[in-house]
C-alpha atoms as a PDB file:
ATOM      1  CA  UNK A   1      57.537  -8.298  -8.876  1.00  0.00           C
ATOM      2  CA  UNK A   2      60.640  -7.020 -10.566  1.00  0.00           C
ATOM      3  CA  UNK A   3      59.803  -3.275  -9.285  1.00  0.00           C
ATOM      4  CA  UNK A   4      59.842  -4.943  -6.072  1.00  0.00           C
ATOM      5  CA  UNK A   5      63.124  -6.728  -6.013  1.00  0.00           C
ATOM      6  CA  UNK A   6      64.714  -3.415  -7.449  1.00  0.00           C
ATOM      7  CA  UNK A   7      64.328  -3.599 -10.899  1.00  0.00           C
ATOM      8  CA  UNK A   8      62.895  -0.824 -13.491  1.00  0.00           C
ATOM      9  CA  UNK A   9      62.163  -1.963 -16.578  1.00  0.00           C
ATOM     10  CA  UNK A  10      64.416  -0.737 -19.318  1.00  0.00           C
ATOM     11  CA  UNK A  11      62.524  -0.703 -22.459  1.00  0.00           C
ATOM     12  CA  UNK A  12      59.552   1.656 -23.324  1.00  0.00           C
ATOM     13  CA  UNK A  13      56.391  -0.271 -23.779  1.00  0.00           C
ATOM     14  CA  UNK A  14      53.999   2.673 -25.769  1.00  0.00           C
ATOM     15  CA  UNK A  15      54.965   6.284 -26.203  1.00  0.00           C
ATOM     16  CA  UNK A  16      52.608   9.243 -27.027  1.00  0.00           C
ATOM     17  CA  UNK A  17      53.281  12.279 -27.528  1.00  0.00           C
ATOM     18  CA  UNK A  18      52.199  15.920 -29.243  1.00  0.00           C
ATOM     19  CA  UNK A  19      54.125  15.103 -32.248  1.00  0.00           C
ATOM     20  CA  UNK A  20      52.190  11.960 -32.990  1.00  0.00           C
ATOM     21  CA  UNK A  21      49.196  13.774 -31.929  1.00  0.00           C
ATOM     22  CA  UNK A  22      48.909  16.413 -34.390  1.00  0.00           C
ATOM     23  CA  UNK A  23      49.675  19.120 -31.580  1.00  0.00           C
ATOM     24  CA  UNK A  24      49.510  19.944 -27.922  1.00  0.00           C
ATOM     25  CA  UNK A  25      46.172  20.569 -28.042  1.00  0.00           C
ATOM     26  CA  UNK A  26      45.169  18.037 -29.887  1.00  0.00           C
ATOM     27  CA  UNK A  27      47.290  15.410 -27.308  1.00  0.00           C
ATOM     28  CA  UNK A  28      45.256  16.535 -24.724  1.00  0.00           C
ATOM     29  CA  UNK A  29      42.034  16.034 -26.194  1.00  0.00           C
ATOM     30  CA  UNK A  30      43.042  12.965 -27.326  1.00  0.00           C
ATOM     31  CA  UNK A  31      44.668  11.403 -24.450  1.00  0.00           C
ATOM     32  CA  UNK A  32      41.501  12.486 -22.507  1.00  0.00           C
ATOM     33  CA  UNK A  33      39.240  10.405 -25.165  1.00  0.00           C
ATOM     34  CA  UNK A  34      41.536   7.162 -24.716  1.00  0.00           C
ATOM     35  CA  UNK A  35      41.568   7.255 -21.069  1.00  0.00           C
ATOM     36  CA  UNK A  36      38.077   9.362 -19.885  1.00  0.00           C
ATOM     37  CA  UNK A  37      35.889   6.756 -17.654  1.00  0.00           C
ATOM     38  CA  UNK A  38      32.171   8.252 -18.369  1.00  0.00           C
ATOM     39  CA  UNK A  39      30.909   5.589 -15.795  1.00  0.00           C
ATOM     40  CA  UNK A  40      32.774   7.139 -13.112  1.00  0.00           C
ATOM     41  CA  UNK A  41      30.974   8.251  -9.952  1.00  0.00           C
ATOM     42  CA  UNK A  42      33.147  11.034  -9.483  1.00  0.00           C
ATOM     43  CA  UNK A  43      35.859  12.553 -11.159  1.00  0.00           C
ATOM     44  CA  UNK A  44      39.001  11.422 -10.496  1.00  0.00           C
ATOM     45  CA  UNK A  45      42.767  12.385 -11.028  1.00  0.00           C
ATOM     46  CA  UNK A  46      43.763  11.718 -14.520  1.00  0.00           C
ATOM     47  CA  UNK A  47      46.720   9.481 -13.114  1.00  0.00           C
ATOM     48  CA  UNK A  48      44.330   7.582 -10.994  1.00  0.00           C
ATOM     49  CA  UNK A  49      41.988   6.944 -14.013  1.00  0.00           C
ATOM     50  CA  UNK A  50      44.856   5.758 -15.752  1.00  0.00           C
ATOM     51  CA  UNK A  51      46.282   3.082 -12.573  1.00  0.00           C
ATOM     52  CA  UNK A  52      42.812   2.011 -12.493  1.00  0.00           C
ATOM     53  CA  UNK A  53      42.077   1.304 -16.122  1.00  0.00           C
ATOM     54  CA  UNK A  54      45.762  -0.749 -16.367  1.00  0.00           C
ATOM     55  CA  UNK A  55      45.353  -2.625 -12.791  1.00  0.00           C
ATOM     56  CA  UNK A  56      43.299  -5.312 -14.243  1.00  0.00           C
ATOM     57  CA  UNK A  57      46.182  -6.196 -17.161  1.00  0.00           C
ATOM     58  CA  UNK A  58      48.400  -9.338 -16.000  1.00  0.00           C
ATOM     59  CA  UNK A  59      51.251  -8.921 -17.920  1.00  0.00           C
ATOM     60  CA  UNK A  60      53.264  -5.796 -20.009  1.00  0.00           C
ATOM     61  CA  UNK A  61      51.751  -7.572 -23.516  1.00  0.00           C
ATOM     62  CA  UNK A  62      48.095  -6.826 -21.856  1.00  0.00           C
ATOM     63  CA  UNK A  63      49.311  -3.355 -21.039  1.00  0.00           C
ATOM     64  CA  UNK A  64      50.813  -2.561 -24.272  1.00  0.00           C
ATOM     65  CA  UNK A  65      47.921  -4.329 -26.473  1.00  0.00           C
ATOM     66  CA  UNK A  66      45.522  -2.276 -24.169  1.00  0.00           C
ATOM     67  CA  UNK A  67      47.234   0.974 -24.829  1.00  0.00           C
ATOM     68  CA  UNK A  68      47.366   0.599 -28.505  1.00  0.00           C
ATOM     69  CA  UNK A  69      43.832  -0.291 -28.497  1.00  0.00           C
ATOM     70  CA  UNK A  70      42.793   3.178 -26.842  1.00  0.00           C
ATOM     71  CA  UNK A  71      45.326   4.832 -29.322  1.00  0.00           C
ATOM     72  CA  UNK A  72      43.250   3.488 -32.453  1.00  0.00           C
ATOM     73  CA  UNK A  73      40.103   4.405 -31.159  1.00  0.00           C
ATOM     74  CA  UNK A  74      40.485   7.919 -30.929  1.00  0.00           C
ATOM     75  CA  UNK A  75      42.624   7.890 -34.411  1.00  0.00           C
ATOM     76  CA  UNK A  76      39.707   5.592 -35.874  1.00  0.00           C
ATOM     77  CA  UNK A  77      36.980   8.496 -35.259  1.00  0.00           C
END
């Protein structure tokens, strides 16, 4: 609703990036684990898999608890 009236939201909600990753390498293999859909019909665009994976969250706590979920997992491997 806010995006809608004109206004961005100012503060960052979950950063990741090659540093944290160990590499770029390793933040592309890695962001590919956390956000992959192996139930997909058909492969998609990585930005779509992402939309559809956060569409169901209701609020920025959902996204943000979401995101650090699929962070762990990969680190927890």
């Amino acid at each position: 609703m806010k995006l809608f009236l004109g206004f961005w939201p100012l503060q960052t909600i979950w950063e990741y990036n090659p540093a944290m990753a160990g590499g770029y390498d390793a933040y592309v293999r890695k962001l590919v684990k956390m956000f992959h859909n192996p139930l997909a019909s058909e492969p998609k665009h990585p930005l779509d898999t992402f939309r559809d994976l956060l569409l169901p969250c209701k609020s920025i706590p959902e996204v943000r608890d979401f995101l650090f979920q699929a962070e762990r997992s990969i680190h927890n491997e």
